[in-house]
C-alpha atoms as a PDB file:
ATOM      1  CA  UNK A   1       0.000   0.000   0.000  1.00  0.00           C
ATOM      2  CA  UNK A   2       1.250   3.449  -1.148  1.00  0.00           C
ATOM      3  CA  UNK A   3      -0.022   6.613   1.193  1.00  0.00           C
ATOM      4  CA  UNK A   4       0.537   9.967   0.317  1.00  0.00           C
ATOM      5  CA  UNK A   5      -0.240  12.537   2.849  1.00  0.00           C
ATOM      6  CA  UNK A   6      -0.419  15.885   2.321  1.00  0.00           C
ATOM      7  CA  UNK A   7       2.404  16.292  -0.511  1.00  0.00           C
ATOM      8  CA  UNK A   8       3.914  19.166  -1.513  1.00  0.00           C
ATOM      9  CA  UNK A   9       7.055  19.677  -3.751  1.00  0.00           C
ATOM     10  CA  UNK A  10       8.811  22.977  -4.884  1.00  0.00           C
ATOM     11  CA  UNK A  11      10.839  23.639  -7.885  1.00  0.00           C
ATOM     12  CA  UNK A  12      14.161  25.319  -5.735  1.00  0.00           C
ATOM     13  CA  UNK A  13      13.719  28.954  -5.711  1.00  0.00           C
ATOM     14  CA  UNK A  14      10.537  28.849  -8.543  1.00  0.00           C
ATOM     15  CA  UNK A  15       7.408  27.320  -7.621  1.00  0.00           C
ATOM     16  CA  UNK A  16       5.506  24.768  -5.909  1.00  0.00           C
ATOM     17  CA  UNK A  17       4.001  22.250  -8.656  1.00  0.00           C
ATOM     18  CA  UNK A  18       1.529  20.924  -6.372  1.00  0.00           C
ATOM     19  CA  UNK A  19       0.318  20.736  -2.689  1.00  0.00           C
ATOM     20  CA  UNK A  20      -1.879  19.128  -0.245  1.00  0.00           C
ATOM     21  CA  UNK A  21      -2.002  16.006  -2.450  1.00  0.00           C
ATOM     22  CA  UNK A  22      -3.482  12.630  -0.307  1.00  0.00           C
ATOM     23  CA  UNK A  23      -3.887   9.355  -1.580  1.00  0.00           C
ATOM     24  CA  UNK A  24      -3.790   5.901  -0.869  1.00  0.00           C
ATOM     25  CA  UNK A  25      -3.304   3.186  -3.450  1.00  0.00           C
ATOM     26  CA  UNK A  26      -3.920  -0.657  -2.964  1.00  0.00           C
ATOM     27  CA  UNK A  27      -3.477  -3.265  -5.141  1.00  0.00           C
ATOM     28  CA  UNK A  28      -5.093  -3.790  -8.007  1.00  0.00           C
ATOM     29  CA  UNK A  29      -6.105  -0.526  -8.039  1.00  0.00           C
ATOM     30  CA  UNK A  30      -4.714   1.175 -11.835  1.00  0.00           C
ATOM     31  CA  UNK A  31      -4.616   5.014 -11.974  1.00  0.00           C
ATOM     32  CA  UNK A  32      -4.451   7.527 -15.128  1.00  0.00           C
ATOM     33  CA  UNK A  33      -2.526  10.521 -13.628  1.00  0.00           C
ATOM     34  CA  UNK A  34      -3.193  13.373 -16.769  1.00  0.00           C
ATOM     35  CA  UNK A  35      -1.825  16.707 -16.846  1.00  0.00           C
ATOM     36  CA  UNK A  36      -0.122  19.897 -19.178  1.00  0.00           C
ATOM     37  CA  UNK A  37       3.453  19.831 -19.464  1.00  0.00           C
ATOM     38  CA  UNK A  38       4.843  21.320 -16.098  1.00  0.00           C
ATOM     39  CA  UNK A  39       2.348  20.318 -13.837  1.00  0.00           C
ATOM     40  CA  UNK A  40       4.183  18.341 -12.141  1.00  0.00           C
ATOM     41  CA  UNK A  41       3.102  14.458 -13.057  1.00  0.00           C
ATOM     42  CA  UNK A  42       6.744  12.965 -13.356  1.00  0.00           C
ATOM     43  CA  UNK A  43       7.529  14.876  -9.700  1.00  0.00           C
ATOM     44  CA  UNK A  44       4.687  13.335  -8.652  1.00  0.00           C
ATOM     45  CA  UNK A  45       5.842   9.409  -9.867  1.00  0.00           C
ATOM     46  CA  UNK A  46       8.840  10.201  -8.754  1.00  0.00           C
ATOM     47  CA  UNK A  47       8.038  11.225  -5.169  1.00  0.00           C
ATOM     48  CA  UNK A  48       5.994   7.622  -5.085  1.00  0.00           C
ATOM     49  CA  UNK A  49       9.240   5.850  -6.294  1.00  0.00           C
ATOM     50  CA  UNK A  50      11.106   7.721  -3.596  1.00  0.00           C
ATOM     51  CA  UNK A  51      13.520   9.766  -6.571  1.00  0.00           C
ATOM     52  CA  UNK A  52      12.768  12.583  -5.055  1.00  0.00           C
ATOM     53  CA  UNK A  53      11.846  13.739  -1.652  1.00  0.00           C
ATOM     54  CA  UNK A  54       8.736  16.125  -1.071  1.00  0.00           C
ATOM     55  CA  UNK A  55       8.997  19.559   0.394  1.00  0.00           C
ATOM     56  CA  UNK A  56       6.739  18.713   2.964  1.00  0.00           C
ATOM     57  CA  UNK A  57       4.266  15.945   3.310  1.00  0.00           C
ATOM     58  CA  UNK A  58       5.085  12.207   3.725  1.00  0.00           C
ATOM     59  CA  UNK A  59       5.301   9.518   1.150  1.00  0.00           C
ATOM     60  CA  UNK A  60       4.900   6.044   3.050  1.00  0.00           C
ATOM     61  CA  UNK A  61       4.729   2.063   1.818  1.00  0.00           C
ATOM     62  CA  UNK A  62       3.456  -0.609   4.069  1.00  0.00           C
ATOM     63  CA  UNK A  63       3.119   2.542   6.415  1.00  0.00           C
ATOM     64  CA  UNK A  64       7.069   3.193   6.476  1.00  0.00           C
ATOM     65  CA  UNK A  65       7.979   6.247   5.535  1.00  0.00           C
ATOM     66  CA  UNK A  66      10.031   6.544   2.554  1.00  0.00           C
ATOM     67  CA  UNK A  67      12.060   9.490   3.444  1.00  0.00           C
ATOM     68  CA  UNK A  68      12.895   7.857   6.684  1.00  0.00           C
ATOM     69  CA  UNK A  69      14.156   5.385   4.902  1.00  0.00           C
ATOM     70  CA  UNK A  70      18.426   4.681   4.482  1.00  0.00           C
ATOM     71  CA  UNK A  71      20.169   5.634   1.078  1.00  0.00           C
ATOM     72  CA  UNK A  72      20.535   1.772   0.637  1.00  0.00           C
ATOM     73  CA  UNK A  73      16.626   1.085   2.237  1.00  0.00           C
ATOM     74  CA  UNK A  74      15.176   2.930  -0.712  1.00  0.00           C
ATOM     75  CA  UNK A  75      17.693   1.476  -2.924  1.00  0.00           C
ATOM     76  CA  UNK A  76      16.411  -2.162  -2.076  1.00  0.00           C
ATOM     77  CA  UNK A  77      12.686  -1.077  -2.046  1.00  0.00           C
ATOM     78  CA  UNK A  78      12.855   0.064  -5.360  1.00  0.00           C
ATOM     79  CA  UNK A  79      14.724  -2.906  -7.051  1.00  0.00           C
ATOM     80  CA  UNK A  80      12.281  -5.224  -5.209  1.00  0.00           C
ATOM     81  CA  UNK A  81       8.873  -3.496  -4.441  1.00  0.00           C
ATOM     82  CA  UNK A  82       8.678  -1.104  -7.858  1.00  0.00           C
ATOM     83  CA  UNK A  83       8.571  -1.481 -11.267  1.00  0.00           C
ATOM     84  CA  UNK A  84       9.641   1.018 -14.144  1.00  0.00           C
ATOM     85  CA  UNK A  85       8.425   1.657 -17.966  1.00  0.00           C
ATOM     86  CA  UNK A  86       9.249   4.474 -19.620  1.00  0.00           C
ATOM     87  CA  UNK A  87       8.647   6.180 -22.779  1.00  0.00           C
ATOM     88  CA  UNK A  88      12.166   6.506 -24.390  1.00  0.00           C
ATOM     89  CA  UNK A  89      12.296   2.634 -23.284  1.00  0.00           C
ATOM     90  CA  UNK A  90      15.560   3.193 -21.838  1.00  0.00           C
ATOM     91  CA  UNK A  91      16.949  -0.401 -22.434  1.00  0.00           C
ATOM     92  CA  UNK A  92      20.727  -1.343 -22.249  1.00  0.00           C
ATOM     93  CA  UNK A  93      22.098  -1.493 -25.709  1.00  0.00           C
ATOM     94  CA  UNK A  94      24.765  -3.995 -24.884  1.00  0.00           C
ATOM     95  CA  UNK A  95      22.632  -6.198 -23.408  1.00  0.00           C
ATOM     96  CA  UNK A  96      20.275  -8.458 -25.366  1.00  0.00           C
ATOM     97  CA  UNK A  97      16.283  -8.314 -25.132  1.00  0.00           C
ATOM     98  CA  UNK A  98      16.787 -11.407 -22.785  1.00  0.00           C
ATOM     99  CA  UNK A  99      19.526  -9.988 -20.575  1.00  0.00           C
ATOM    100  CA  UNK A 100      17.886  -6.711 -20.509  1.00  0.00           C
ATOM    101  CA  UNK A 101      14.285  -8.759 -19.098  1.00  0.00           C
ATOM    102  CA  UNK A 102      16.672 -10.431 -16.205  1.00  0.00           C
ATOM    103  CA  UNK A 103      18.264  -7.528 -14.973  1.00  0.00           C
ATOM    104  CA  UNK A 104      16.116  -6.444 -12.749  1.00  0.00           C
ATOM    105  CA  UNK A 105      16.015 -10.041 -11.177  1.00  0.00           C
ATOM    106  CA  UNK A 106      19.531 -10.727 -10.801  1.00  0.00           C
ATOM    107  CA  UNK A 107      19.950  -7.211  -8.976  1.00  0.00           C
ATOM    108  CA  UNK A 108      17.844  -8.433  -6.394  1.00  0.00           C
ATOM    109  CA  UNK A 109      20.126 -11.684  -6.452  1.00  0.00           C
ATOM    110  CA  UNK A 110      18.330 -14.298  -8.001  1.00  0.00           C
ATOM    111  CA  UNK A 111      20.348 -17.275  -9.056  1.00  0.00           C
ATOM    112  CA  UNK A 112      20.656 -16.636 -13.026  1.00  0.00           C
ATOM    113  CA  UNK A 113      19.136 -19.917 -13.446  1.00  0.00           C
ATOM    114  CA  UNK A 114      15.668 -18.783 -12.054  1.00  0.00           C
ATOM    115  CA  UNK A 115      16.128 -15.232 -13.652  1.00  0.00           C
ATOM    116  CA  UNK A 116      16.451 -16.881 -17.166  1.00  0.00           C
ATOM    117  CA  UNK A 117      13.707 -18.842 -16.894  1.00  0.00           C
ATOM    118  CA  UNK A 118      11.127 -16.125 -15.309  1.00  0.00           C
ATOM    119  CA  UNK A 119      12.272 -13.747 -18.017  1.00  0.00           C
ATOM    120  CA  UNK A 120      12.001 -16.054 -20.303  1.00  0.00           C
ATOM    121  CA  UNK A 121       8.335 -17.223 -19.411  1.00  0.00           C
ATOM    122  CA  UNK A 122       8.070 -13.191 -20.286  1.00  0.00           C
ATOM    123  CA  UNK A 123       9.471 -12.744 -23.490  1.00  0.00           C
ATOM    124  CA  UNK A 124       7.320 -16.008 -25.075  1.00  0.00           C
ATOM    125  CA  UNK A 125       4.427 -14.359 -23.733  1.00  0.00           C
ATOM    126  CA  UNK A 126       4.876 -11.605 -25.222  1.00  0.00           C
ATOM    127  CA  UNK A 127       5.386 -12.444 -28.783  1.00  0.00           C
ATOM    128  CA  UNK A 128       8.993 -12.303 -28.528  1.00  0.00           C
ATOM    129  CA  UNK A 129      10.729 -15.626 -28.093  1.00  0.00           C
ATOM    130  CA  UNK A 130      12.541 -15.620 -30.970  1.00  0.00           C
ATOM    131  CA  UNK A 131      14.002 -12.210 -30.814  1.00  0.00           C
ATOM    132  CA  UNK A 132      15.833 -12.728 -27.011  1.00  0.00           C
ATOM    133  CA  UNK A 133      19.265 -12.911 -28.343  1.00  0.00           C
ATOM    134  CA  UNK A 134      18.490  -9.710 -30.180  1.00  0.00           C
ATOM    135  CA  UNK A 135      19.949  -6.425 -29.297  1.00  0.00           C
ATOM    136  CA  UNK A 136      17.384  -3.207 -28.619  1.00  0.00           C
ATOM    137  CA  UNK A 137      19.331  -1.743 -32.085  1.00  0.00           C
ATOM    138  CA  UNK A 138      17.481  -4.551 -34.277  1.00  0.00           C
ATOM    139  CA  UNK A 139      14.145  -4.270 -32.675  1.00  0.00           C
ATOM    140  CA  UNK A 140      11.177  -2.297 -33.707  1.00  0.00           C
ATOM    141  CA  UNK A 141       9.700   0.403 -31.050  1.00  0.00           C
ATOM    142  CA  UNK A 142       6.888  -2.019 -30.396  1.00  0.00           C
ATOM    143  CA  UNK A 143       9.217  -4.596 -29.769  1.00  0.00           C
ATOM    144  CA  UNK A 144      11.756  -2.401 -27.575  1.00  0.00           C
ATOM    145  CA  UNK A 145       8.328  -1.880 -25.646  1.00  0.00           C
ATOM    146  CA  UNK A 146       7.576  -5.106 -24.790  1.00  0.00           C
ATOM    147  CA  UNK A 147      10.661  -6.142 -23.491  1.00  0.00           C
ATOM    148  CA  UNK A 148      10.693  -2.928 -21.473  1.00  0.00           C
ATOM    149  CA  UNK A 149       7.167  -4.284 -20.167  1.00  0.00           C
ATOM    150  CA  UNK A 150       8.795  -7.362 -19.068  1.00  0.00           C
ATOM    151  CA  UNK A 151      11.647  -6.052 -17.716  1.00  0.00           C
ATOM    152  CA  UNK A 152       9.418  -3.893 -15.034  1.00  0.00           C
ATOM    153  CA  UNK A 153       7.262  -6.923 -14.705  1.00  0.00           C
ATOM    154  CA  UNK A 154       9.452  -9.928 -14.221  1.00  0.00           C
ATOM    155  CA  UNK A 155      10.325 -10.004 -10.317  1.00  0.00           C
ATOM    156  CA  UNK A 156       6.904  -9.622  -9.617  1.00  0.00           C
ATOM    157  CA  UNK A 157       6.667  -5.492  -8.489  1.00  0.00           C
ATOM    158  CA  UNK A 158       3.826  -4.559  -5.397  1.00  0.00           C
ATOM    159  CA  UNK A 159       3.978  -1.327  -7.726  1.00  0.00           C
ATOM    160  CA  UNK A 160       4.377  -0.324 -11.591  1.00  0.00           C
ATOM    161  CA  UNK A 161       4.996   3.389 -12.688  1.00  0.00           C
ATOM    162  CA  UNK A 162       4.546   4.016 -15.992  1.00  0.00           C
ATOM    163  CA  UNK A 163       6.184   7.747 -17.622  1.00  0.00           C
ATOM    164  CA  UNK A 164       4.108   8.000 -20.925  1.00  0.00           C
ATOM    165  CA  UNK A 165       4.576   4.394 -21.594  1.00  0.00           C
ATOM    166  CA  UNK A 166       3.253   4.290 -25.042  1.00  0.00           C
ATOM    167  CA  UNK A 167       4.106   7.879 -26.152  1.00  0.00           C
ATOM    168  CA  UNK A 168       6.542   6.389 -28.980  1.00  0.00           C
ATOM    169  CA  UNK A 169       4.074   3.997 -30.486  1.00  0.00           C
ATOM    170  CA  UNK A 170       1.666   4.155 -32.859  1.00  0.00           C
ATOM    171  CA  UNK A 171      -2.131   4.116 -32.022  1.00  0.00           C
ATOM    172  CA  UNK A 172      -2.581   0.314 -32.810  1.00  0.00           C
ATOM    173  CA  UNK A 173       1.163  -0.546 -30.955  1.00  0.00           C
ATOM    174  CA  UNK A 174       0.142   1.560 -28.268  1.00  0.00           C
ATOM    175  CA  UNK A 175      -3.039   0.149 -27.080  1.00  0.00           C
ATOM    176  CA  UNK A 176      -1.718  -3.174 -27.117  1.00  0.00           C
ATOM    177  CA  UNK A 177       1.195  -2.560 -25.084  1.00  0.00           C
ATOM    178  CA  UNK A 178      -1.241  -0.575 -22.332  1.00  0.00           C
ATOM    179  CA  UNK A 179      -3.426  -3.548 -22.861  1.00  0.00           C
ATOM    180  CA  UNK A 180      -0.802  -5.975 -22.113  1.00  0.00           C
ATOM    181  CA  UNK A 181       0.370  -3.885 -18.762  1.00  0.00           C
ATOM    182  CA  UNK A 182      -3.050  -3.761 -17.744  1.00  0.00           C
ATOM    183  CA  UNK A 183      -3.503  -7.267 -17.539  1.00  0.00           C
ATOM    184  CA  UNK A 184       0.076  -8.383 -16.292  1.00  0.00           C
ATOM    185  CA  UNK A 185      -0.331  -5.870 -13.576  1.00  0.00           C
ATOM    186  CA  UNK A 186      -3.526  -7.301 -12.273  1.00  0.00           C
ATOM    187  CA  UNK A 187      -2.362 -10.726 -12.846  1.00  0.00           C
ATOM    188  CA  UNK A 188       0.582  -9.635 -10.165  1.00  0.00           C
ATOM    189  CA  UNK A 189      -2.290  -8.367  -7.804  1.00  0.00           C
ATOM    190  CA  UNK A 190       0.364  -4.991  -8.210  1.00  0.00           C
ATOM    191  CA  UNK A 191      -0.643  -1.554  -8.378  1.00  0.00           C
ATOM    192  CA  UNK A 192      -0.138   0.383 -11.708  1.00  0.00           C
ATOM    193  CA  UNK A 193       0.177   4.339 -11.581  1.00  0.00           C
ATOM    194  CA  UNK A 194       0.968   5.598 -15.349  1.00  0.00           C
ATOM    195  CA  UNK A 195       1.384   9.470 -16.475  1.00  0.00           C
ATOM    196  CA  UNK A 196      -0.046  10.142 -19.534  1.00  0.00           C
ATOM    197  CA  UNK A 197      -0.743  12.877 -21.873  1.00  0.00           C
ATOM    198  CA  UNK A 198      -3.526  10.656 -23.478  1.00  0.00           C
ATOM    199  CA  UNK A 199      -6.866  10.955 -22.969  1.00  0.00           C
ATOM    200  CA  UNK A 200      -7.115   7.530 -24.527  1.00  0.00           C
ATOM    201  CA  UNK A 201      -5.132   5.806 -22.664  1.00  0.00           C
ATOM    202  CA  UNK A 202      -6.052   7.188 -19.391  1.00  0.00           C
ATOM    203  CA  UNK A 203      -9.559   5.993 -19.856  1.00  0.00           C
ATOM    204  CA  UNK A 204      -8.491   1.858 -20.365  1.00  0.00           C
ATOM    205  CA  UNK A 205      -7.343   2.197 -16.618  1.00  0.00           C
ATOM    206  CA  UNK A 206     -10.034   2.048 -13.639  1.00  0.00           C
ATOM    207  CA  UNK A 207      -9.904   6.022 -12.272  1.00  0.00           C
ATOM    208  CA  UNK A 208      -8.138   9.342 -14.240  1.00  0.00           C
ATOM    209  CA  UNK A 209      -6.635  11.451 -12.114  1.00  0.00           C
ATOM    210  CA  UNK A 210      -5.410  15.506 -13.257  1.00  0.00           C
ATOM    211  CA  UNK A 211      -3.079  17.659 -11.669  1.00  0.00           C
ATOM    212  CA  UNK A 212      -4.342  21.151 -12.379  1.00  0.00           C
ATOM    213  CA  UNK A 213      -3.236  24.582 -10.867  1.00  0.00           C
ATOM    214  CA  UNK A 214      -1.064  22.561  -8.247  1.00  0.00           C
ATOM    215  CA  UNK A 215      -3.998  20.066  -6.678  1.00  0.00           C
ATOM    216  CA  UNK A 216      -4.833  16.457  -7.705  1.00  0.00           C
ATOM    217  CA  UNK A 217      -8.054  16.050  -9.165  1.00  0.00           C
ATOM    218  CA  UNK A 218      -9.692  13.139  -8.664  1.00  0.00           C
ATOM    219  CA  UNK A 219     -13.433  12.442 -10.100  1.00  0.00           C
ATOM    220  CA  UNK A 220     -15.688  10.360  -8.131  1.00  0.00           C
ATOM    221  CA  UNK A 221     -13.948  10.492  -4.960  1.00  0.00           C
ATOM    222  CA  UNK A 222     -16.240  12.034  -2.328  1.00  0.00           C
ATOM    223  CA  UNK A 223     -13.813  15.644  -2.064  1.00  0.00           C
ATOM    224  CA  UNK A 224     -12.996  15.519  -5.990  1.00  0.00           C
ATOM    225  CA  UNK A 225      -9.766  17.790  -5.024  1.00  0.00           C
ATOM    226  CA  UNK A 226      -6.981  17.511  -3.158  1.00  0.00           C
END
């Protein structure tokens, strides 16, 4: 469980992007955070990931704070409790599509034995069996965006944040890459929080949520701003 109470962050010496924002997220619960550029949405995913610390307020998980937490306790709750997919895919080019999938596994020490095969499991899911010696340079963006989906899925996250996941894909690519989160996500019983500038793809996940004029918006809850 992810709580947010009361956050506020500040740009240093500009603004304050949001404040007073409260939440709490439990599994399989799938938010649609939507926004202009600037508002603060990837501050926002960031403070839940603990990136960032907020200028006041408390992020907490499992009701620890996160901000109380050691340089090497966040560390460890992010490899093991959090999952990442981003838009620019950000996979390792030296590293094939299966290597990239069991990285995330063998940093939270898995033999590599159980790491190939979960990632593995993955990839033929996904469509792409036969390209897991392949390096991200040969594969298409749909492609790069699967394995990225597998790569944040594979060690079995509480928690998946998703920065414009599908903002490099075409229409068709990008539905069934959201589609495919969707369902591993709730398959995981884990929690999926994606920014998005699209209205379309906000509304395949079960609540959209808008920062505006530095407060989260959030429709059908019983105070629809916070």
């Amino acid at each position: 469980m992810l709580e947010l109470s009361r956050i506020g962050f500040e740009l240093p010496g500009e603004r304050w992007l949001f404040r007073g924002v409260d939440c709490c997220l439990r599994p399989p619960i799938q938010i649609a955070i939507c926004g202009e550029s600037g508002s603060g949405k990837s501050s926002l995913l960031n403070l839940m990931a603990g990136l960032e610390q907020p200028t006041e307020g408390k992020v907490a998980w499992a009701g620890q704070s996160i901000s109380d937490m050691s340089v090497n306790e966040r560390l460890d709750f992010r490899r093991s409790r959090l999952g990442f997919v981003f838009q620019a895919f950000h996979l390792v080019g030296h590293l094939s599509a299966l290597q990239n999938v069991m990285l995330p596994c063998l940093l939270n020490n898995w033999t590599e034995q159980r790491a190939h095969s979960a990632a593995m499991a993955l990839l033929e899911r996904l469509g792409l069996a036969a390209r897991a010696g392949d390096f991200p340079r040969t594969l298409s963006g749909g492609e790069q965006q699967r394995v990225a989906l597998a790569r944040a899925l594979v060690h079995s996250p509480k928690m998946v944040l998703a920065d414009e996941p599908t903002g490099n894909l075409d229409p068709s690519a990008a539905n069934r890459a959201l589609e495919t989160l969707s369902q591993l996500c709730r398959e995981q019983d884990a929690i999926l929080v994606m920014v998005t500038h699209s209205e379309r793809a906000a509304m395949m996940l079960d609540e959209q949520w808008r920062l505006a004029d530095g407060m989260l918006v959030r429709p059908n809850h019983e105070d629809e701003r916070t």
